[in-house]
C-alpha atoms as a PDB file:
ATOM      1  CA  UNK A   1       0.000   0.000   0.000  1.00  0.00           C
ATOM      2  CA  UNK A   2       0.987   3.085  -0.966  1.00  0.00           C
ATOM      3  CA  UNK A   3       2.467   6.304   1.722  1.00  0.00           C
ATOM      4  CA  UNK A   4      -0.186   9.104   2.398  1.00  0.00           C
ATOM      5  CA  UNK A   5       2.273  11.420   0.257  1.00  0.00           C
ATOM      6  CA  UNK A   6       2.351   8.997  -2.834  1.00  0.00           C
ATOM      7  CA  UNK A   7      -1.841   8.656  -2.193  1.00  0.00           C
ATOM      8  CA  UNK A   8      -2.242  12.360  -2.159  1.00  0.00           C
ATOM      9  CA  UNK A   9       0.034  13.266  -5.032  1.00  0.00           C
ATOM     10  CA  UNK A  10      -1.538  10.772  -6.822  1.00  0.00           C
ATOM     11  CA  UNK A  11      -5.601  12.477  -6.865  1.00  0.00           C
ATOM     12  CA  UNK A  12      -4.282  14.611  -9.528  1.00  0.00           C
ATOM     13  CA  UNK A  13      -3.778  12.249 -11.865  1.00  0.00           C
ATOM     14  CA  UNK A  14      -7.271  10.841 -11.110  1.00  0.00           C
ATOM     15  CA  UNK A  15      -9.872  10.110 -13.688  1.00  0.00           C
ATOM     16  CA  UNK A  16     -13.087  11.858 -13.008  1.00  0.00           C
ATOM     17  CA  UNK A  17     -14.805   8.015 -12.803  1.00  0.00           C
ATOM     18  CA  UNK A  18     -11.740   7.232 -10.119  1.00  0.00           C
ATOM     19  CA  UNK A  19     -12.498  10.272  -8.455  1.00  0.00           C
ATOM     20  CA  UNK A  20     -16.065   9.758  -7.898  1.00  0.00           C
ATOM     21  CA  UNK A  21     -15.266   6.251  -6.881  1.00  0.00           C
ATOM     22  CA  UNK A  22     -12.403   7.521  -4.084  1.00  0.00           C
ATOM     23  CA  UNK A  23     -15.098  10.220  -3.165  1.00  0.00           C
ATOM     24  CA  UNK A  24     -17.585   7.118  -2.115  1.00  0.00           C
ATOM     25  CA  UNK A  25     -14.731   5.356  -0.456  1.00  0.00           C
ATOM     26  CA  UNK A  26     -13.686   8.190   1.646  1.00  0.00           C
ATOM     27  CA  UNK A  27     -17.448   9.652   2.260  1.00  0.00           C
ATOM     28  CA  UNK A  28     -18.945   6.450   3.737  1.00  0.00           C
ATOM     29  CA  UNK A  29     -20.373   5.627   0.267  1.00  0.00           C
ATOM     30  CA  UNK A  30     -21.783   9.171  -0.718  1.00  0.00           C
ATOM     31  CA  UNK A  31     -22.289   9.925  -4.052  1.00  0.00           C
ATOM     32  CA  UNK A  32     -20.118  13.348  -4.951  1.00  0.00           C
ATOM     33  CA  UNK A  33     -21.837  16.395  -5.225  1.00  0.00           C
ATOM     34  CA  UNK A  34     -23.106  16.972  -8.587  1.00  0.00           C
ATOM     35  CA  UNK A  35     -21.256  20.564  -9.891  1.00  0.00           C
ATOM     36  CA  UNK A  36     -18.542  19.818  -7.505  1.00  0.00           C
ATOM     37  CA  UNK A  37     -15.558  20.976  -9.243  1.00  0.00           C
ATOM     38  CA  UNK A  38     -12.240  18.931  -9.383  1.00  0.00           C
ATOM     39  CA  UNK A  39     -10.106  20.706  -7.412  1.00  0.00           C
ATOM     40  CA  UNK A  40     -12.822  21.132  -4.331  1.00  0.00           C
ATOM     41  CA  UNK A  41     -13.518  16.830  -4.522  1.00  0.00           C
ATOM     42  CA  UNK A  42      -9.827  16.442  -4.411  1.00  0.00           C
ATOM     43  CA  UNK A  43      -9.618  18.264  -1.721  1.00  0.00           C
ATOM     44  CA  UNK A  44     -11.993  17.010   0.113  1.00  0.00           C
ATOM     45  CA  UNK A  45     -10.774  13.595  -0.718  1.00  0.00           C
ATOM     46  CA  UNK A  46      -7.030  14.608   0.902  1.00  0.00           C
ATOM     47  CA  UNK A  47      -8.934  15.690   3.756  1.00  0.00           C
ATOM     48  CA  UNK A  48     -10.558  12.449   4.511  1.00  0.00           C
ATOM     49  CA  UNK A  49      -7.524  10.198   3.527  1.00  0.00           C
ATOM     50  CA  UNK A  50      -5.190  12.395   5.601  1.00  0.00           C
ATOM     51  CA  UNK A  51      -8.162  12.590   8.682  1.00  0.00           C
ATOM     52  CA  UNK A  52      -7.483   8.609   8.456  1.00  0.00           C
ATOM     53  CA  UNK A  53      -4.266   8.188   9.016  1.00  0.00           C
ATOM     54  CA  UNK A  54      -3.321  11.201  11.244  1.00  0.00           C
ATOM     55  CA  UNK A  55      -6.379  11.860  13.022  1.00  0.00           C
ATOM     56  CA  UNK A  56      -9.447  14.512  12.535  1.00  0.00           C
ATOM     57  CA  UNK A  57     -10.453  17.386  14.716  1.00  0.00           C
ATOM     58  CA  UNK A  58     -10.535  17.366  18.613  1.00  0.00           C
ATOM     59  CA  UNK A  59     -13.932  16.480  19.634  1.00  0.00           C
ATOM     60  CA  UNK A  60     -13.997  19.896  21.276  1.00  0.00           C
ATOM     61  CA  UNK A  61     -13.439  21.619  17.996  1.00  0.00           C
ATOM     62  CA  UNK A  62     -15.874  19.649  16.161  1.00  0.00           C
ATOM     63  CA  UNK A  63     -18.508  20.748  18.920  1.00  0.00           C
ATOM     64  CA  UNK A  64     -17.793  24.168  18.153  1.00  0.00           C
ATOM     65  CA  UNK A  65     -17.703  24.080  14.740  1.00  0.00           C
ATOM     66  CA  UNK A  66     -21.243  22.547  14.914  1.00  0.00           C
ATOM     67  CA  UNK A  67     -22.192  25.387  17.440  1.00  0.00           C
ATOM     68  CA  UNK A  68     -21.188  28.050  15.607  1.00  0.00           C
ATOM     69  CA  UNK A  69     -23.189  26.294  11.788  1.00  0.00           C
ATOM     70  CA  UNK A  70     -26.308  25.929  13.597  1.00  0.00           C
ATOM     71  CA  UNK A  71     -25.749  29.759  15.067  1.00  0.00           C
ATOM     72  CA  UNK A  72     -24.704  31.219  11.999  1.00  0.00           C
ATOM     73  CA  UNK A  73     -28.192  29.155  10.374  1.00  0.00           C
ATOM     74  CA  UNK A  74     -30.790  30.834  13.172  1.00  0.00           C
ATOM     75  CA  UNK A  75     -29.011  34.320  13.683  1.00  0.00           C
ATOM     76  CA  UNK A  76     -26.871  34.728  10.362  1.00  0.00           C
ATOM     77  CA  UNK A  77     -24.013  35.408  12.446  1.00  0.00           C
ATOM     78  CA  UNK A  78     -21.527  34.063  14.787  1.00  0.00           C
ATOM     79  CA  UNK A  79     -20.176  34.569  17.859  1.00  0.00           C
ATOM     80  CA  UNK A  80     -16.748  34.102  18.272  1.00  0.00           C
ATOM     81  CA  UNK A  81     -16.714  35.594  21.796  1.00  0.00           C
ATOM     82  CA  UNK A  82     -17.987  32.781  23.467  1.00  0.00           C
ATOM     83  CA  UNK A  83     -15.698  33.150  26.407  1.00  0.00           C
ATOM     84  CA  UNK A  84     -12.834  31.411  27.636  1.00  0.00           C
ATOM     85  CA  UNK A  85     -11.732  28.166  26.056  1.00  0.00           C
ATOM     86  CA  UNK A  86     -10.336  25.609  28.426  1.00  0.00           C
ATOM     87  CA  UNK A  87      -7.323  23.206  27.184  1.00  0.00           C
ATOM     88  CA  UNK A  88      -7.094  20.043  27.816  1.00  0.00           C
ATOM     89  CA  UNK A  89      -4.774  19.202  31.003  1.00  0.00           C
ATOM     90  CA  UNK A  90      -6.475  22.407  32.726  1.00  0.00           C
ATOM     91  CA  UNK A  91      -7.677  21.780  36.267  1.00  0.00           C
ATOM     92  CA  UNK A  92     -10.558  23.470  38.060  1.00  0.00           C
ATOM     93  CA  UNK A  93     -11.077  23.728  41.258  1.00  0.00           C
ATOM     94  CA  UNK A  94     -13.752  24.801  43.798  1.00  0.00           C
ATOM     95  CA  UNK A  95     -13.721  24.681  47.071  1.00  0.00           C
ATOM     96  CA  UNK A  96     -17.655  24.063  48.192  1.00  0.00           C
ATOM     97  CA  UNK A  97     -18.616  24.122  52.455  1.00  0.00           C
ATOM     98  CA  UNK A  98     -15.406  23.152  52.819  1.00  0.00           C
ATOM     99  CA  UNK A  99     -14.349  20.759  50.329  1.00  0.00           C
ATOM    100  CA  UNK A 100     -11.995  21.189  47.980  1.00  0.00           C
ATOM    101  CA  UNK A 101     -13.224  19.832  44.448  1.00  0.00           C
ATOM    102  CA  UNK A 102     -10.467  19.235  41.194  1.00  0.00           C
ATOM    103  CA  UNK A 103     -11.855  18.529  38.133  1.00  0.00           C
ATOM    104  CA  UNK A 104      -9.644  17.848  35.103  1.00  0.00           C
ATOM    105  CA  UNK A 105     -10.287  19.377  31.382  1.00  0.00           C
ATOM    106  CA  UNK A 106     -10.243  16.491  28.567  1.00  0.00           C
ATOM    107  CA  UNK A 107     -10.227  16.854  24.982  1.00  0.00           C
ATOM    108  CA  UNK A 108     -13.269  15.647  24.739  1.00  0.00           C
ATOM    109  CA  UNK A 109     -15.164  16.726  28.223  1.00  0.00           C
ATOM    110  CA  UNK A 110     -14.188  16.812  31.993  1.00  0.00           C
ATOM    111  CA  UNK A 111     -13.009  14.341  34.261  1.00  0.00           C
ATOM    112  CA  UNK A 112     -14.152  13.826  37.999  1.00  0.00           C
ATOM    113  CA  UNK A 113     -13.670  12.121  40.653  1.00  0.00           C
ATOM    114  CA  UNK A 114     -12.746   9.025  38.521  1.00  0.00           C
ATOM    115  CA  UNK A 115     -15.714   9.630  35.785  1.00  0.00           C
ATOM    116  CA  UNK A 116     -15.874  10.867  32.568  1.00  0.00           C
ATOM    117  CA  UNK A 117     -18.477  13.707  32.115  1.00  0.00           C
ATOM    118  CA  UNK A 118     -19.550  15.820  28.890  1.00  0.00           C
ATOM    119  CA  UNK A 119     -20.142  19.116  30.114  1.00  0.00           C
ATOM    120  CA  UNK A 120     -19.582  20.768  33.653  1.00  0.00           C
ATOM    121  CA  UNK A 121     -23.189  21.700  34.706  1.00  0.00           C
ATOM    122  CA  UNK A 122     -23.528  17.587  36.017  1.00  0.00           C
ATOM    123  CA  UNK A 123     -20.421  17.999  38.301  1.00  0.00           C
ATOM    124  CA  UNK A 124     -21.958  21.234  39.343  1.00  0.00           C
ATOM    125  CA  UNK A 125     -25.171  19.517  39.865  1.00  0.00           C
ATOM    126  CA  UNK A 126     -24.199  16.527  41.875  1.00  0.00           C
ATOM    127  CA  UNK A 127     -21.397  18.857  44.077  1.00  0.00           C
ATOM    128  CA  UNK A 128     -24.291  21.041  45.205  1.00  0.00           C
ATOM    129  CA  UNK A 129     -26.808  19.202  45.263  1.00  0.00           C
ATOM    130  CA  UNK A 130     -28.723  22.097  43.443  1.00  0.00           C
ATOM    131  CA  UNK A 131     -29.262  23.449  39.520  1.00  0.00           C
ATOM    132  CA  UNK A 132     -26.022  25.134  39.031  1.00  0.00           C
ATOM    133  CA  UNK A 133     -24.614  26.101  35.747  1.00  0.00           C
ATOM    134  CA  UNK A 134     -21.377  24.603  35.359  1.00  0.00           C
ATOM    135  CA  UNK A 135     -19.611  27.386  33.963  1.00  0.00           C
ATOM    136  CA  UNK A 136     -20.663  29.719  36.889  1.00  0.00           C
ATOM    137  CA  UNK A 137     -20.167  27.273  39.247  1.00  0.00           C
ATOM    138  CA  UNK A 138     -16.076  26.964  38.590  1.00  0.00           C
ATOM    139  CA  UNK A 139     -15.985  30.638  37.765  1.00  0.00           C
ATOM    140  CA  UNK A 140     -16.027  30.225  34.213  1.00  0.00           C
ATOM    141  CA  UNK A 141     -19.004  33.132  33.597  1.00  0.00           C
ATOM    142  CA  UNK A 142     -19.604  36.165  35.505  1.00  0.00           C
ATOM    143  CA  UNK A 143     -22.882  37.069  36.791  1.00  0.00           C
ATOM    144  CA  UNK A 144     -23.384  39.780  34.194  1.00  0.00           C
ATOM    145  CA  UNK A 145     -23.684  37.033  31.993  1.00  0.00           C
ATOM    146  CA  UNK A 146     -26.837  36.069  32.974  1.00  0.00           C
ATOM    147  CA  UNK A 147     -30.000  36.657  31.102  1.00  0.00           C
ATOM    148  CA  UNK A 148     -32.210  39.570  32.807  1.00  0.00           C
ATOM    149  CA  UNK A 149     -35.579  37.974  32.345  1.00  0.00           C
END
């Protein structure tokens, strides 16, 4: 089999038929967008081949990419401002009446006390006992961030 180099090099020299057919192979068996030009498919193509073999996008970035499509499709903009973003290997901590709490940042969620969790409103939750937002909770949002109802 050949390298990823050799692979990619070779899309250029790709028939339009063989191009199509590595489009299905590398789209989970999608047909290729009718009108989609050759450069964009091959492209696309790379993209996929090279997402196979080196990895894709951090779950975290793939969330918000997907937050900021479905924004930009009810609002017609985006936010970019969306406050801080937390790296993976970041720890949080919060002491709570008298405990000291430590949760860990993953790539693809939090991490606490020994379980995996997807967002931090949950660890709030079950800390407190209450509704908490996460982000508040660990200082993450001030107050004036609130919606005045």
């Amino acid at each position: 089999m050949a390298g990823i180099d050799e692979q990619l090099s070779g899309l250029v020299t790709l028939s339009q038929a063989q191009l199509r057919a590595e489009w299905r192979k590398y789209h989970k068996g999608q047909l290729m967008p009718l009108g989609l030009g050759r450069d964009l498919a091959s492209r696309a193509i790379a993209w996929k081949m090279q997402e196979r073999v080196r990895g894709g996008l951090a779950p975290a970035t793939s969330r918000e990419l997907k937050r900021l499509a479905k924004q930009l499709v009810e609002i017609g903009d985006i936010d970019l401002g969306k406050g801080p973003l937390l790296k993976p290997g970041t720890k949080l901590v919060r002491q709570w009446h008298g405990t000291i709490y430590h949760v860990l940042v993953l790539e693809d969620g939090f991490q606490f006390q020994d379980r995996h969790y997807r967002s931090l409103t949950p660890i709030a939750r079950e800390i407190t006992g209450a509704a908490w937002s996460g982000p508040r909770f660990f200082g993450l949002k001030d107050k004036s961030d609130a919606p005045t109802n």
